[in-house]
PDB file of N, CA and C in Angstrom:
ATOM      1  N   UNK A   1      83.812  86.158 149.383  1.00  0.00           N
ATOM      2  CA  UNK A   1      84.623  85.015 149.717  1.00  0.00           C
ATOM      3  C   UNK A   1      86.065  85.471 149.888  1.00  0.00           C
ATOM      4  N   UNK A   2      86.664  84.862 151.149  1.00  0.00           N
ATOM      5  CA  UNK A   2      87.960  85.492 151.029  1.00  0.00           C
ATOM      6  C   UNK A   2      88.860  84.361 151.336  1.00  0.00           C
ATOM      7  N   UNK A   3      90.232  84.512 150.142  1.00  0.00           N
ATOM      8  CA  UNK A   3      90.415  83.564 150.307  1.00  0.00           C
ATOM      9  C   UNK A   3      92.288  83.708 150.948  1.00  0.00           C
ATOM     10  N   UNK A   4      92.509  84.651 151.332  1.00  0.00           N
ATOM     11  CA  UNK A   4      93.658  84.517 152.033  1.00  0.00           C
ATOM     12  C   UNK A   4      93.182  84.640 153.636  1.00  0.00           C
ATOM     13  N   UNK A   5      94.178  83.696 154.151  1.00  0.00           N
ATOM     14  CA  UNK A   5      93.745  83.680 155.800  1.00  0.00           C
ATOM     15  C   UNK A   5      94.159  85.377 156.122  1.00  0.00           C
ATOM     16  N   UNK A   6      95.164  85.502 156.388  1.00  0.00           N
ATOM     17  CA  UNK A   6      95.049  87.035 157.292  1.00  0.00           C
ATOM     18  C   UNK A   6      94.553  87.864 156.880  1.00  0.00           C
ATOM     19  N   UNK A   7      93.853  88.057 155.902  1.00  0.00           N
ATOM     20  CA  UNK A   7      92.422  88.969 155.411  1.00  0.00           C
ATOM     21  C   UNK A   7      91.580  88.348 156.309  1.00  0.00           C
ATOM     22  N   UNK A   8      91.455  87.299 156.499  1.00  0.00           N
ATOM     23  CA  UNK A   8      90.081  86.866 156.907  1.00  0.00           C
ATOM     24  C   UNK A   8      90.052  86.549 158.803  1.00  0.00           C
ATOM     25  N   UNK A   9      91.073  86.561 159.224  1.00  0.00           N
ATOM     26  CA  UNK A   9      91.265  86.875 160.388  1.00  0.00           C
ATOM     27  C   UNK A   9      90.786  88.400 160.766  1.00  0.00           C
ATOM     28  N   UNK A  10      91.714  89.535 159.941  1.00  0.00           N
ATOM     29  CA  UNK A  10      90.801  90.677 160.362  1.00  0.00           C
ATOM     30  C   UNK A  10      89.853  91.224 160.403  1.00  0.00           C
ATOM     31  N   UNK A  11      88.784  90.570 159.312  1.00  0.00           N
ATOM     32  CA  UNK A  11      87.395  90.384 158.481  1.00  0.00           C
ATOM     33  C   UNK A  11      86.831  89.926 159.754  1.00  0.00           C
ATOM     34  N   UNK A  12      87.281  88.238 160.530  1.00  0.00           N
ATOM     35  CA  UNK A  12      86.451  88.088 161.238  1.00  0.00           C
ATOM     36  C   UNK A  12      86.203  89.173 163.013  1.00  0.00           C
ATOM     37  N   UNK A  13      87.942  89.814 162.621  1.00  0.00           N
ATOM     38  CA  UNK A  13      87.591  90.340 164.315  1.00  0.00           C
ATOM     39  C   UNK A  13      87.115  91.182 164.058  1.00  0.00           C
ATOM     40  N   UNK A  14      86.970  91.922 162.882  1.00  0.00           N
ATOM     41  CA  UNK A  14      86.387  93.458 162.897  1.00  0.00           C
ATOM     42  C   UNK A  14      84.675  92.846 162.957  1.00  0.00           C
ATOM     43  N   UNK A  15      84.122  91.965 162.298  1.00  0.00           N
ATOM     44  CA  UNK A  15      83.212  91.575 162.458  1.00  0.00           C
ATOM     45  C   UNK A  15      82.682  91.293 164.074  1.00  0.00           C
ATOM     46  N   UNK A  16      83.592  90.297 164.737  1.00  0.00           N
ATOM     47  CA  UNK A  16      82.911  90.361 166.339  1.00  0.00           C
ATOM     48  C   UNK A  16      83.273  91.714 166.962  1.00  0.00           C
ATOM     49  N   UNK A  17      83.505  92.833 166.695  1.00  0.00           N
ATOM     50  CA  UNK A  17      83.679  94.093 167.361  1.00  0.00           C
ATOM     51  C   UNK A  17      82.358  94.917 166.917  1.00  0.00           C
ATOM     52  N   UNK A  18      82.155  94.713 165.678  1.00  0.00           N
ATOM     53  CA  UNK A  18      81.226  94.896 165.465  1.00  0.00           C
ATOM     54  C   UNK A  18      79.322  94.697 165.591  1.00  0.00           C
ATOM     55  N   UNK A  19      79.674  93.196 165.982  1.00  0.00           N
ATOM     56  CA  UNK A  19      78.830  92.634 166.477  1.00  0.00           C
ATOM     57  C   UNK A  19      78.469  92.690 168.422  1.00  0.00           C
ATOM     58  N   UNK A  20      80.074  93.586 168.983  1.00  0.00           N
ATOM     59  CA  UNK A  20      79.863  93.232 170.404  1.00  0.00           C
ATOM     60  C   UNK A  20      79.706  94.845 170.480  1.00  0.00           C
ATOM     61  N   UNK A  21      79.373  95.536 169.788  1.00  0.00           N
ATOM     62  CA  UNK A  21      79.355  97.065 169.329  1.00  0.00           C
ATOM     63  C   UNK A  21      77.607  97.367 169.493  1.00  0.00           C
ATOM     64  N   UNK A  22      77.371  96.257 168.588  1.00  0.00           N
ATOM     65  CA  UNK A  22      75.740  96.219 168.335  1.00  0.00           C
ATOM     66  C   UNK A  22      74.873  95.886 169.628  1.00  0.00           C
ATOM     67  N   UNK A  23      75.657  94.629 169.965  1.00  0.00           N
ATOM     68  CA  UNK A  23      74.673  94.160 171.083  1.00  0.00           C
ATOM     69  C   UNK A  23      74.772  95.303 172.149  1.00  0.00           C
ATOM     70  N   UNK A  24      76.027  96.185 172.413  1.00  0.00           N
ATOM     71  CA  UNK A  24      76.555  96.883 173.624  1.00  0.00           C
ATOM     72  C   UNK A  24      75.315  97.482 173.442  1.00  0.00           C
ATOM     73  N   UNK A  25      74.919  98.673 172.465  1.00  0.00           N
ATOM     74  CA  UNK A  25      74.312  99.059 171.955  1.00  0.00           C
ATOM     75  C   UNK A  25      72.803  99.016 172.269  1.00  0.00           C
ATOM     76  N   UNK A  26      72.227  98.107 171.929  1.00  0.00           N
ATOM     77  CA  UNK A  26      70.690  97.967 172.033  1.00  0.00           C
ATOM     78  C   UNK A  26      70.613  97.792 172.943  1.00  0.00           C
ATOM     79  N   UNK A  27      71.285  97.023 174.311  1.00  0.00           N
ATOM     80  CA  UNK A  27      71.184  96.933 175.796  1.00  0.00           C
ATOM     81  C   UNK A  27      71.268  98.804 176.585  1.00  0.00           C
ATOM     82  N   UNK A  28      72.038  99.203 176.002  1.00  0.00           N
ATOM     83  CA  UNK A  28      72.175 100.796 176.239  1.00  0.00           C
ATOM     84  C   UNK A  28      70.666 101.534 175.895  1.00  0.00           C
ATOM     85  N   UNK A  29      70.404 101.344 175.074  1.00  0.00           N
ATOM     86  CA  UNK A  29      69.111 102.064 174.755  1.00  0.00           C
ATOM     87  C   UNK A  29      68.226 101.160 175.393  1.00  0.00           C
ATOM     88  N   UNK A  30      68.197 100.241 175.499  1.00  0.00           N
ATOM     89  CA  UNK A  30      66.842  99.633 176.550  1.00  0.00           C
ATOM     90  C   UNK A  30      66.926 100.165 177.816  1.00  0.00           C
ATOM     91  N   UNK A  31      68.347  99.941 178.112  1.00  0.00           N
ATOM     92  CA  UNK A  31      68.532 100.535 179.620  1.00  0.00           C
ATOM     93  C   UNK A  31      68.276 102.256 179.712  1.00  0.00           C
ATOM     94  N   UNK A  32      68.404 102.889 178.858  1.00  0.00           N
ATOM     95  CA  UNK A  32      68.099 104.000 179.275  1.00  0.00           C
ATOM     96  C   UNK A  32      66.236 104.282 178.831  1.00  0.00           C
ATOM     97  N   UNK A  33      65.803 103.535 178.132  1.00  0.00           N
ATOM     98  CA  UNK A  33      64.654 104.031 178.332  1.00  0.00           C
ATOM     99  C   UNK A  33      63.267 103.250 179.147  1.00  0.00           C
ATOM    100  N   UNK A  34      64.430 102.993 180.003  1.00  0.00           N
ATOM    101  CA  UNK A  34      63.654 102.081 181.230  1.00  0.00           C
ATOM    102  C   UNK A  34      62.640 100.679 181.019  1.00  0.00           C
ATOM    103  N   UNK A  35      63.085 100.006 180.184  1.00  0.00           N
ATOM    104  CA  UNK A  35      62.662  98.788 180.272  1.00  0.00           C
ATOM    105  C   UNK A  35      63.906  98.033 180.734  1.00  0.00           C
ATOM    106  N   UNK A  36      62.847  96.784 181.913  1.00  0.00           N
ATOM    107  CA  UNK A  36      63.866  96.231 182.774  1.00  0.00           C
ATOM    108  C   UNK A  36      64.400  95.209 181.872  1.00  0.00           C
ATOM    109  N   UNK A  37      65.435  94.826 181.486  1.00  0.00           N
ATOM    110  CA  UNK A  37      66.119  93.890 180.824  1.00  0.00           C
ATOM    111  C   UNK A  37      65.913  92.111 181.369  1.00  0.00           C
ATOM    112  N   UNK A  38      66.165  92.280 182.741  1.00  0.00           N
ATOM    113  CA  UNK A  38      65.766  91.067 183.030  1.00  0.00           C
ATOM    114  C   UNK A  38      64.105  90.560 182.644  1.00  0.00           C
ATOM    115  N   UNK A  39      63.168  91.249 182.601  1.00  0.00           N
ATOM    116  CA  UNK A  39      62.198  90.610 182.273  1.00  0.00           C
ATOM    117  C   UNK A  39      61.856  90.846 180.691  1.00  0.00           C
ATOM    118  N   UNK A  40      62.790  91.321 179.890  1.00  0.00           N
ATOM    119  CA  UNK A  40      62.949  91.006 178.036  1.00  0.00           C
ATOM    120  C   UNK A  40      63.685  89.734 178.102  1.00  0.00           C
ATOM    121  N   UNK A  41      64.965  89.724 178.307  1.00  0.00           N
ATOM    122  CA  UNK A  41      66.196  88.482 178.586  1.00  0.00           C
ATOM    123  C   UNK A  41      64.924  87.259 178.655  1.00  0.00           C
ATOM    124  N   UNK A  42      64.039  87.054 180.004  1.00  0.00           N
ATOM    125  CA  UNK A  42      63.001  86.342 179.801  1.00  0.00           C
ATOM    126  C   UNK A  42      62.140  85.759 179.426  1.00  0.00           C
ATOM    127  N   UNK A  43      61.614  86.714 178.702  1.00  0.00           N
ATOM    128  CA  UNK A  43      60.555  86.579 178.115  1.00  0.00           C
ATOM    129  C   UNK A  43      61.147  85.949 176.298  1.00  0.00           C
ATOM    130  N   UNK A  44      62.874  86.955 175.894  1.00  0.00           N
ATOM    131  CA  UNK A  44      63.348  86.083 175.248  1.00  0.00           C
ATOM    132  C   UNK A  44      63.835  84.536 174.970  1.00  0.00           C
ATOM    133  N   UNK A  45      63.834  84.046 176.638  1.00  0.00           N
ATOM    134  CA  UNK A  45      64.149  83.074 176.649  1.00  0.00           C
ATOM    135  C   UNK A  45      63.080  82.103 176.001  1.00  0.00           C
ATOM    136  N   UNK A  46      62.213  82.384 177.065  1.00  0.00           N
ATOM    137  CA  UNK A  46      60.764  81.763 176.395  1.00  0.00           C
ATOM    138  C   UNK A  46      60.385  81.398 175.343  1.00  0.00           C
ATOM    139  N   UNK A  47      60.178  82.578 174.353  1.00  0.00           N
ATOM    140  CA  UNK A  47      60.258  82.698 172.984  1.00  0.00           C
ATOM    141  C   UNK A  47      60.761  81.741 172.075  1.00  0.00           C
ATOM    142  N   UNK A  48      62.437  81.617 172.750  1.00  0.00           N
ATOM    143  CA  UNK A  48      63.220  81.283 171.948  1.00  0.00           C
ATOM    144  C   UNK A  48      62.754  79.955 171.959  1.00  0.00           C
ATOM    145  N   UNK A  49      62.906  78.886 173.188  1.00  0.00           N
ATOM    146  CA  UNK A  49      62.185  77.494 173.846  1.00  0.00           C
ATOM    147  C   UNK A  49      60.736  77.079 173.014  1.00  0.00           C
ATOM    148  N   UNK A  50      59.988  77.995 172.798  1.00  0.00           N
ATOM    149  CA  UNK A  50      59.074  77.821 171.744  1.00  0.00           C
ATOM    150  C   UNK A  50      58.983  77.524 170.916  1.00  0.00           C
ATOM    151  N   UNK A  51      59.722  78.217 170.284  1.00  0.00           N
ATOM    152  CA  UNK A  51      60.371  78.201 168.669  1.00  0.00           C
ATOM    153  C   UNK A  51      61.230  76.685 168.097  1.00  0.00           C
ATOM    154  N   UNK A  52      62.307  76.961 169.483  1.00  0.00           N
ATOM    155  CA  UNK A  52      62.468  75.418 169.222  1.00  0.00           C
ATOM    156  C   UNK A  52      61.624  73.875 169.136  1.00  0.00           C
ATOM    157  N   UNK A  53      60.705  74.420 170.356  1.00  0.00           N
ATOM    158  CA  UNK A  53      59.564  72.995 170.351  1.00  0.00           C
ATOM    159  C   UNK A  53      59.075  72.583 169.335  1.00  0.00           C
ATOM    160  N   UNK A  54      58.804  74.077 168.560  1.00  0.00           N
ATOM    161  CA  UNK A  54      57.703  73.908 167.288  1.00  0.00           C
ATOM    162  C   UNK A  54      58.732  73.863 166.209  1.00  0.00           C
ATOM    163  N   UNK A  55      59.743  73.883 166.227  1.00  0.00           N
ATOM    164  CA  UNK A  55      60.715  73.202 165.029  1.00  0.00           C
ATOM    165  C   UNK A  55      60.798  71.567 165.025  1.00  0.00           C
ATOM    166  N   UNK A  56      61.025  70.939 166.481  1.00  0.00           N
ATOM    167  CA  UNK A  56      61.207  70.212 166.400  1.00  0.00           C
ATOM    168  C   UNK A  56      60.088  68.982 165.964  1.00  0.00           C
ATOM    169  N   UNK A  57      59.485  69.458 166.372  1.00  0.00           N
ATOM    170  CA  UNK A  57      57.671  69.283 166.064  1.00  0.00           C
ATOM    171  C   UNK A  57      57.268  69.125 164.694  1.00  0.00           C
ATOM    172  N   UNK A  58      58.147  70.010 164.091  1.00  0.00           N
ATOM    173  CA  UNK A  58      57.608  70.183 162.662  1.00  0.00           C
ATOM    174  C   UNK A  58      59.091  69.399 161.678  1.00  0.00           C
ATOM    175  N   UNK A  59      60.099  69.095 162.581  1.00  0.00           N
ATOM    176  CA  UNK A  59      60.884  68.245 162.145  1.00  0.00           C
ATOM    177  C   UNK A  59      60.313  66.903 161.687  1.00  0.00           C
ATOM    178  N   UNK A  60      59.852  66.308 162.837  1.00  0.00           N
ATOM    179  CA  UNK A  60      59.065  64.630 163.179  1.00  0.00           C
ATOM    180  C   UNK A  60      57.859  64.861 162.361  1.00  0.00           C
ATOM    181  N   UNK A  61      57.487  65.736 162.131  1.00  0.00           N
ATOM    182  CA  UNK A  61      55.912  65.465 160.871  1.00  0.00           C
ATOM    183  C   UNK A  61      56.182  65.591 159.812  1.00  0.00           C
TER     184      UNK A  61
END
């Protein structure tokens, strides 16, 4: 827990650098070992749309 703001300003940017570090990252290694991204991106989408249905699904019961 942090409780002075400009600690926690740098906390949070080092965090999204970190996080835009990661994602750079795993797109790099997909791309180099030849899986096409657009049809993961996809198929994530899907996934994801699923997941939601069956939450919501399981919200209402």
């Amino acid at each position: 827990m942090v409780l002075n703001r400009k600690s926690a300003k740098i906390t949070s940017r080092i965090s999204l650098l970190i996080a835009v570090a990661m994602i750079t990252t795993v797109f790099a290694v997909v791309q180099t070992h030849g899986y096409p991204i657009d049809m993961i991106t996809e198929n994530g989408i899907q996934v994801c749309r699923a997941g939601v249905v069956d939450l919501v699904v399981m919200l209402l019961w």
